[in-house]
Protein backbone atom coordinates (compact mmCIF):
# COMPACT_ATOMS: atom_id res chain seq x y z
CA UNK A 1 -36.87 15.72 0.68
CA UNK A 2 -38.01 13.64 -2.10
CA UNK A 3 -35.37 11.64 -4.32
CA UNK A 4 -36.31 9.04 -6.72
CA UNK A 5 -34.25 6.01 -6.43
CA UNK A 6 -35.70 4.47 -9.79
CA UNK A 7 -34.17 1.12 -10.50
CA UNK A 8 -31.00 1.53 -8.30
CA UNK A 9 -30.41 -1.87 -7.30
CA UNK A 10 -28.81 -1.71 -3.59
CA UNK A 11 -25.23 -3.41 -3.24
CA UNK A 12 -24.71 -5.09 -0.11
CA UNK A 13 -20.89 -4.65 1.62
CA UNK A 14 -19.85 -6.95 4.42
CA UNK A 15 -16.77 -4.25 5.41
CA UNK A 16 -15.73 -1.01 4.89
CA UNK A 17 -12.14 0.75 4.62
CA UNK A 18 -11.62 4.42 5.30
CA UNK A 19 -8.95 6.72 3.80
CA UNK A 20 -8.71 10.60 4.09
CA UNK A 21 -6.81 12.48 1.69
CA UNK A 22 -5.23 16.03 2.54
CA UNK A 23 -3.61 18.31 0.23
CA UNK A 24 -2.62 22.56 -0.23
CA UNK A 25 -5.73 24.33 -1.27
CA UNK A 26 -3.72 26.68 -4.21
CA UNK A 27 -0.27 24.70 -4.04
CA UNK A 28 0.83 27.82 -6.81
CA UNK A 29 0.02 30.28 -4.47
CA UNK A 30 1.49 28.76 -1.17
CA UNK A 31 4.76 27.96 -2.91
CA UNK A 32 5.22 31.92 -3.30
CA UNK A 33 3.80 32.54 0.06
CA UNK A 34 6.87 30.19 1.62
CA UNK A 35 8.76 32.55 -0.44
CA UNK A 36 7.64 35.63 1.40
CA UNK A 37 8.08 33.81 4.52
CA UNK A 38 11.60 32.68 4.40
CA UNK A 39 12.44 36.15 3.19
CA UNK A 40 10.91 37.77 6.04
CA UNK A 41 12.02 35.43 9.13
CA UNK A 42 15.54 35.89 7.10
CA UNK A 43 14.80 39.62 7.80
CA UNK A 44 13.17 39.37 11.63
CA UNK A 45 15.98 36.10 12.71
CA UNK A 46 17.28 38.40 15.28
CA UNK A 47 13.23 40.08 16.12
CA UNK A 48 11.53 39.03 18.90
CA UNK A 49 8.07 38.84 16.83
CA UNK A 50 6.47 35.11 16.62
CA UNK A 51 6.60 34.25 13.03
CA UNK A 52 4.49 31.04 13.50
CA UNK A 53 1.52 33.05 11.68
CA UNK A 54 3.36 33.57 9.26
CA UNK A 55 3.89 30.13 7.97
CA UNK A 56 0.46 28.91 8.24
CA UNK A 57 -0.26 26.66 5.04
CA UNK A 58 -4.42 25.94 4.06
CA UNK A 59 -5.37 22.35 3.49
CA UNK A 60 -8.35 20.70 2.57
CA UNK A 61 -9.33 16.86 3.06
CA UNK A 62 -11.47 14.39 2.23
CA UNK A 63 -12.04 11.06 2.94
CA UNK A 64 -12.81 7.85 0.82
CA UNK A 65 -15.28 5.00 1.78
CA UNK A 66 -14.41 1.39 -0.22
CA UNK A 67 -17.37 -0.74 0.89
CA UNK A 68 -16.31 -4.20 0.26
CA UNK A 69 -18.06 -7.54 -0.59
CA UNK A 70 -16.07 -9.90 1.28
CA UNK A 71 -17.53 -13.11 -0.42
CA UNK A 72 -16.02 -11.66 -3.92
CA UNK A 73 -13.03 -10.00 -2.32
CA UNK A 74 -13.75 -7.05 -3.89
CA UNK A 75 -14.54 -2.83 -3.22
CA UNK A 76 -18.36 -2.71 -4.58
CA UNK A 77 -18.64 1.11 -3.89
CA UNK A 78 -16.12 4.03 -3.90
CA UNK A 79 -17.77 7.16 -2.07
CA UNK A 80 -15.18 10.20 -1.86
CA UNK A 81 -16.80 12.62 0.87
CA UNK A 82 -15.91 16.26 1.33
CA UNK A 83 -14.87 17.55 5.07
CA UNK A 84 -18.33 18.95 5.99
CA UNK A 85 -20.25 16.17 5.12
CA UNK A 86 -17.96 13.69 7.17
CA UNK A 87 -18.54 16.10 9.94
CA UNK A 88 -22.29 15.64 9.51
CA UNK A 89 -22.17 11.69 8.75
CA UNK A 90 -22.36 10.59 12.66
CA UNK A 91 -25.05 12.31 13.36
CA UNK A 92 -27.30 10.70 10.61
CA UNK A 93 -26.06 7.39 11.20
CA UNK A 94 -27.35 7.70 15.09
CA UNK A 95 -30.67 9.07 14.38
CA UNK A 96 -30.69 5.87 11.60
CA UNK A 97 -30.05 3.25 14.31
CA UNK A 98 -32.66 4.62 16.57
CA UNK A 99 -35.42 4.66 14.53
CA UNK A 100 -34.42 1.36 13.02
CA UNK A 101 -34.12 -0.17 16.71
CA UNK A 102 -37.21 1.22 17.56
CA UNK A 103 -39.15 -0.25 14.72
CA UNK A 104 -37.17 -3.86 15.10
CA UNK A 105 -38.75 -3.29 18.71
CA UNK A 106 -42.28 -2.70 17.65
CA UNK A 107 -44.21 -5.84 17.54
CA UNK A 108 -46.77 -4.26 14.67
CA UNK A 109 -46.77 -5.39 11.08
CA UNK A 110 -45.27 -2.56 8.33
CA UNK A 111 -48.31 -0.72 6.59
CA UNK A 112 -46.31 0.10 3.49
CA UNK A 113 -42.59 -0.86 2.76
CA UNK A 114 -41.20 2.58 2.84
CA UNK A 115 -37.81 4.51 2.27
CA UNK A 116 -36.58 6.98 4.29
CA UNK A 117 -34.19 9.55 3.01
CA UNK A 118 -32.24 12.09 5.19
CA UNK A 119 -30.28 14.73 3.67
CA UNK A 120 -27.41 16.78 5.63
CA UNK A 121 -25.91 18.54 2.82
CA UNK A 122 -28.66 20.84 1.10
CA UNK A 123 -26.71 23.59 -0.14
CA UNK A 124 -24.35 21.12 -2.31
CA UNK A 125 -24.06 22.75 -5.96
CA UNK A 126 -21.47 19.94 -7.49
């Protein structure tokens, strides 16, 4: 893939903090399905049905990175990342140190500075 950085100038961050954030998918709509519930384990009390399907509640999450210059004290960067690309993170990251260990390893000279860009999430339409 080819992305034009242009004249991003990179931020350098001594420590990072990570937060994840979870919350009802359609809070409106789970509100009246705890409705429905209670009425119907009010109805089954004495059934011998599990009603633990019943009140299953959808969440979503995602998690914040605060990448923080420590000489300043302060967050530099502020990434929010949705669920599937946190999933997806590790595996980038490893493939990142090995080829960067490999080339600290090589004794050879750089041809041409160059940047590498990997992306995970392709099919991202925000």
């Amino acid at each position: 893939m080819d992305i034009k950085v242009g004249d991003v100038k990179p931020l350098f961050a001594h420590d990072v903090i990570i937060s994840t954030v979870f919350r009802v998918k359609n809070p409106q709509k789970e509100n009246e399905k705890l409705k429905n519930i209670t009425k119907i384990k009010n109805k089954l009390k004495n059934s011998k049905i599990k009603n633990s399907k019943l009140s299953k509640i959808e969440k979503e999450a995602h998690s914040e990175l605060l990448f923080l210059d420590m000489a300043t004290r302060q967050v530099i960067s502020r990434v929010a990342l949705p669920f599937s690309l946190l999933e997806s993170l590790p595996k980038v990251i490893e493939e990142n140190i090995k080829k960067t260990k490999k080339e600290l390893e090589n004794n050879e000279l750089p041809k041409d500075s160059k940047i590498e860009t990997t992306a995970q999430n392709k099919n991202y339409l925000g």
